[in-house]
Protein backbone atom coordinates (compact mmCIF):
# COMPACT_ATOMS: atom_id res chain seq x y z
CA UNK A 1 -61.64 -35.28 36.07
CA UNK A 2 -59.17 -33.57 34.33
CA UNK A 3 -58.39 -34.44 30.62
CA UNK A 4 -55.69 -31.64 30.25
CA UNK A 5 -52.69 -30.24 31.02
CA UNK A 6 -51.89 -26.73 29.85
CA UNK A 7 -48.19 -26.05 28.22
CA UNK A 8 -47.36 -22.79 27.01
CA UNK A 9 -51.33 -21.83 27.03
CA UNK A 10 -52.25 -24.20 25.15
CA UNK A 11 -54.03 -27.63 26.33
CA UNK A 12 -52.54 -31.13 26.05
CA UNK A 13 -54.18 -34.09 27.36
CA UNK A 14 -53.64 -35.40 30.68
CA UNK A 15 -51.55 -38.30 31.54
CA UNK A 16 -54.62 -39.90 33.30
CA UNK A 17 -57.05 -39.03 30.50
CA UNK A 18 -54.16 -41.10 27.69
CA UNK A 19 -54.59 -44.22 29.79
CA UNK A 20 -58.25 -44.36 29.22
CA UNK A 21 -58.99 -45.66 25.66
CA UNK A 22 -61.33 -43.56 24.47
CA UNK A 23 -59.95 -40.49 25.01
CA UNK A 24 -56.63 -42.30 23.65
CA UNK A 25 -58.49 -43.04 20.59
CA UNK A 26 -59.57 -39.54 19.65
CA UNK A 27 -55.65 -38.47 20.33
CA UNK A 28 -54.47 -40.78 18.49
CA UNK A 29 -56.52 -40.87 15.22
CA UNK A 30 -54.86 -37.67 14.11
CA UNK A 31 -51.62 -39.58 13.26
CA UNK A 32 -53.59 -42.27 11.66
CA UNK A 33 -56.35 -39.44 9.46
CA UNK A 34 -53.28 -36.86 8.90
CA UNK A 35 -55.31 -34.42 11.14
CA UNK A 36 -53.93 -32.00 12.93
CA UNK A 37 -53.69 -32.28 17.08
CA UNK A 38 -55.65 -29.54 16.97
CA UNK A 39 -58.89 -31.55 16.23
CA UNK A 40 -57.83 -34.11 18.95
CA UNK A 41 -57.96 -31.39 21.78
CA UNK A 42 -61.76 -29.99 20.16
CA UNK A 43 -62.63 -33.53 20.28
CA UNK A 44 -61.80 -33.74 23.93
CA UNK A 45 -62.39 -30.58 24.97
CA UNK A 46 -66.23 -31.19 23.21
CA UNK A 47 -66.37 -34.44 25.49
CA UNK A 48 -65.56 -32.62 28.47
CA UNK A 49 -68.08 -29.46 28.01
CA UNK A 50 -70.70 -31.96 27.45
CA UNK A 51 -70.32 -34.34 30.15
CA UNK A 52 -68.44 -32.93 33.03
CA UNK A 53 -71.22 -32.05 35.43
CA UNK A 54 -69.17 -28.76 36.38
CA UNK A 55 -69.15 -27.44 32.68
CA UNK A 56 -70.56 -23.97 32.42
CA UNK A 57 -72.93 -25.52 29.51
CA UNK A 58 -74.58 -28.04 32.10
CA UNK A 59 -77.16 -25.92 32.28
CA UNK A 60 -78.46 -25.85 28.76
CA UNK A 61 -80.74 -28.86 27.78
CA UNK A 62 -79.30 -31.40 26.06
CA UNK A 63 -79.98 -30.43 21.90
CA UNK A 64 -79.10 -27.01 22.79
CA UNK A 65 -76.06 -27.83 24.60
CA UNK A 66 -74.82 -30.05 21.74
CA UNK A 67 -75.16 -26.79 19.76
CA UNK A 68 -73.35 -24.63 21.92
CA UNK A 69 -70.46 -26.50 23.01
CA UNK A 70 -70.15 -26.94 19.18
CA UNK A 71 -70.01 -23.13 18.34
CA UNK A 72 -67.53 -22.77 21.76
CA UNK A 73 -65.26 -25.36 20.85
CA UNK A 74 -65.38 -26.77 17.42
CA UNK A 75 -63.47 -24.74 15.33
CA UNK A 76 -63.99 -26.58 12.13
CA UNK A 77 -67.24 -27.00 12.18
CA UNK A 78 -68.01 -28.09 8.34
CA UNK A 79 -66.32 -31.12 8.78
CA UNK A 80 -66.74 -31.95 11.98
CA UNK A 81 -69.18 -34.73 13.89
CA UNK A 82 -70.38 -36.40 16.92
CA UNK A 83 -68.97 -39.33 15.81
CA UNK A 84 -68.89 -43.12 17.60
CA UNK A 85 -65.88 -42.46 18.74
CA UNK A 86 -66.63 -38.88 20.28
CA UNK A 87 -69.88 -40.93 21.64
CA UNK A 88 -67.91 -43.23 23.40
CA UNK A 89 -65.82 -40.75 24.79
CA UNK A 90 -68.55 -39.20 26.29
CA UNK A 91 -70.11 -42.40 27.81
CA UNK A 92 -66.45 -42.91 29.19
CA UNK A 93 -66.31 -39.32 30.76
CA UNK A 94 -69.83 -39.74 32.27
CA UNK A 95 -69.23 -42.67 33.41
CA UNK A 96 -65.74 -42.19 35.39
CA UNK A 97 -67.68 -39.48 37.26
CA UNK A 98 -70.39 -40.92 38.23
CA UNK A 99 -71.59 -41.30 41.64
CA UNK A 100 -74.80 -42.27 43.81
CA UNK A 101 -75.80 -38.97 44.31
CA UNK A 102 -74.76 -37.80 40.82
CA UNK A 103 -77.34 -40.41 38.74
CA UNK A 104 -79.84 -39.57 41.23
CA UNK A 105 -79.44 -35.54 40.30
CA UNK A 106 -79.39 -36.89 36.84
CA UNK A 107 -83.26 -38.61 37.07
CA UNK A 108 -84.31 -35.71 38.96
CA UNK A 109 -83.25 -32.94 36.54
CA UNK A 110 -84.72 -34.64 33.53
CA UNK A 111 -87.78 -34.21 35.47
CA UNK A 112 -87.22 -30.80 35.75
CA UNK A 113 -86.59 -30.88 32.15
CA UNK A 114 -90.47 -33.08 32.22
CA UNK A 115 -92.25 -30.05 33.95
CA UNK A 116 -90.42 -27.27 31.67
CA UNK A 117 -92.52 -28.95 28.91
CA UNK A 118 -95.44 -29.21 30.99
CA UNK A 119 -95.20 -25.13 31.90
CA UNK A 120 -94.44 -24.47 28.41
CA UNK A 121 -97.38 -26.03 27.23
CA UNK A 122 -100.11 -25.49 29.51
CA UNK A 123 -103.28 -24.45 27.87
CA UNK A 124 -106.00 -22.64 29.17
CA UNK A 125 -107.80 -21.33 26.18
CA UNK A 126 -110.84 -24.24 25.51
CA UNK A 127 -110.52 -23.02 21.39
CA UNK A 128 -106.74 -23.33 21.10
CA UNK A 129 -105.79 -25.40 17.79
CA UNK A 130 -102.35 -26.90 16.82
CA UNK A 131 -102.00 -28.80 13.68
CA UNK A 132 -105.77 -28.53 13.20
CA UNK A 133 -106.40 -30.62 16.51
CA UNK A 134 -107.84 -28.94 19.53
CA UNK A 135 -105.27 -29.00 22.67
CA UNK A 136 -106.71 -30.48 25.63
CA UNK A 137 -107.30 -27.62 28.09
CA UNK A 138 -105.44 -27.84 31.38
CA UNK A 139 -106.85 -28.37 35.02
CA UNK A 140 -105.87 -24.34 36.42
CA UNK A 141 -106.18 -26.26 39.88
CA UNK A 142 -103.51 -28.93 38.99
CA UNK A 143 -101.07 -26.28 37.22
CA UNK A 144 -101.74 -23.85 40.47
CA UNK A 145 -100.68 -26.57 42.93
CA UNK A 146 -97.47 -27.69 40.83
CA UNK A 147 -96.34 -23.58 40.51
CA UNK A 148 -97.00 -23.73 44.47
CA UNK A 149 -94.32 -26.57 45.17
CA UNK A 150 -92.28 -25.47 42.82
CA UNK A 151 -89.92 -23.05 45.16
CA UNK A 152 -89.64 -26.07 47.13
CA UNK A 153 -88.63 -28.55 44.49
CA UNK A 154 -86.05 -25.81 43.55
CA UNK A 155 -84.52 -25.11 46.59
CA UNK A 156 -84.30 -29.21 47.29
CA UNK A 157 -82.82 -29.81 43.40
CA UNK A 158 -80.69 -26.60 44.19
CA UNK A 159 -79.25 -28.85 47.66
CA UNK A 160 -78.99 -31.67 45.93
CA UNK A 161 -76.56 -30.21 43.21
CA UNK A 162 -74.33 -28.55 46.04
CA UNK A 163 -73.83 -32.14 47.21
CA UNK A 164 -72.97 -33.45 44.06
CA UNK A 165 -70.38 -30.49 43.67
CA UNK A 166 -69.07 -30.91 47.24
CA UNK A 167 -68.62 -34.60 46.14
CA UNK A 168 -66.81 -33.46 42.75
CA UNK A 169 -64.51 -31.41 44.67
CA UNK A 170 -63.39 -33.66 47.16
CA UNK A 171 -59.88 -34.39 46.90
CA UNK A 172 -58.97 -30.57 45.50
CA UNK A 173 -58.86 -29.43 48.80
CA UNK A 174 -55.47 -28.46 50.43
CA UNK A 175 -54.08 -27.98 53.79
CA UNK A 176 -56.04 -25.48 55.69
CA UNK A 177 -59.24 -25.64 54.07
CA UNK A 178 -58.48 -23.74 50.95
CA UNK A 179 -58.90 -25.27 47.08
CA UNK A 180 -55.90 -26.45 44.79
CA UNK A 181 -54.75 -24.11 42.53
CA UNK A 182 -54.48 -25.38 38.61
CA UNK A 183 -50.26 -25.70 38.93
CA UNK A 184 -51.20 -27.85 42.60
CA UNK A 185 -53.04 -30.82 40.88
């Protein structure tokens, strides 16, 4: 989806992305707040490096990415906040591009997200304390067999997002095979 045009380098929003009210709503609550347009395009360019599953912060988890996108994008950053309306921006944007495939990719990477935390806190030492509480230790055998499958889980999540992007991209394809340039959309 593309919420912006760029004039003279500098990004405006989309036609498309002004008929959808959310993304009308942070435009136009500059003229109502006295902000500048500025702040309007951060807001939306937030929303989109959050939620558009092609953004090059996709693949940070989701706290981290909050962070990130904020240091990338926000320029004011003492006074700004994900706000309800930024929120509902967001749930707009995710929504619009959601597919089959897409919320499926979506269950299975927060399960990726599941093992990460599983990996990252295996324990194999039987006198390990945290918070004064002794840490379960974990089966070696268990742990072994999910490091095993993991190459295959990969390379099937790995498929599974090439789909998803072959889905995204449909319709920026030109005559010939080749993709649409930014000026051809």
């Amino acid at each position: 989806m593309n919420l912006f045009v760029i004039k003279n380098n500098n990004p405006f929003p989309s036609p498309e992305a002004l008929l959808i009210p959310e993304f009308k709503a942070l435009w136009d609550r500059d003229k109502t707040t006295g902000r500048l347009k500025t702040y309007a395009v951060e807001d939306m360019g937030y929303v989109h490096y959050m939620m558009d599953y092609q953004s090059p912060y996709r693949a940070y988890p989701p706290e981290e990415r909050k962070k990130e996108v904020r240091k990338a994008v926000i320029q004011s950053r003492s006074r700004w906040k994900e706000d309800d309306l930024i929120i509902a921006a967001m749930e707009r944007y995710d929504k619009l591009q959601e597919t089959p495939n897409m919320r499926f990719l979506k269950a299975v990477e927060q399960t990726l997200e599941g093992l990460t935390f599983y990996f990252d806190n295996l324990n194999f030492d039987p006198t390990k304390e945290v918070d004064g509480k002794k840490v379960p230790v974990s089966d070696a055998k268990k742990a072994m067999d999910a490091v095993a499958q993991a190459g295959k889980l990969l390379s099937s999540v790995q498929e599974l997002r090439e789909k998803v992007r072959s889905e995204q991209n449909m319709g920026s394809t030109i005559r010939g095979g080749g993709q649409a340039g930014d000026y051809e959309r």
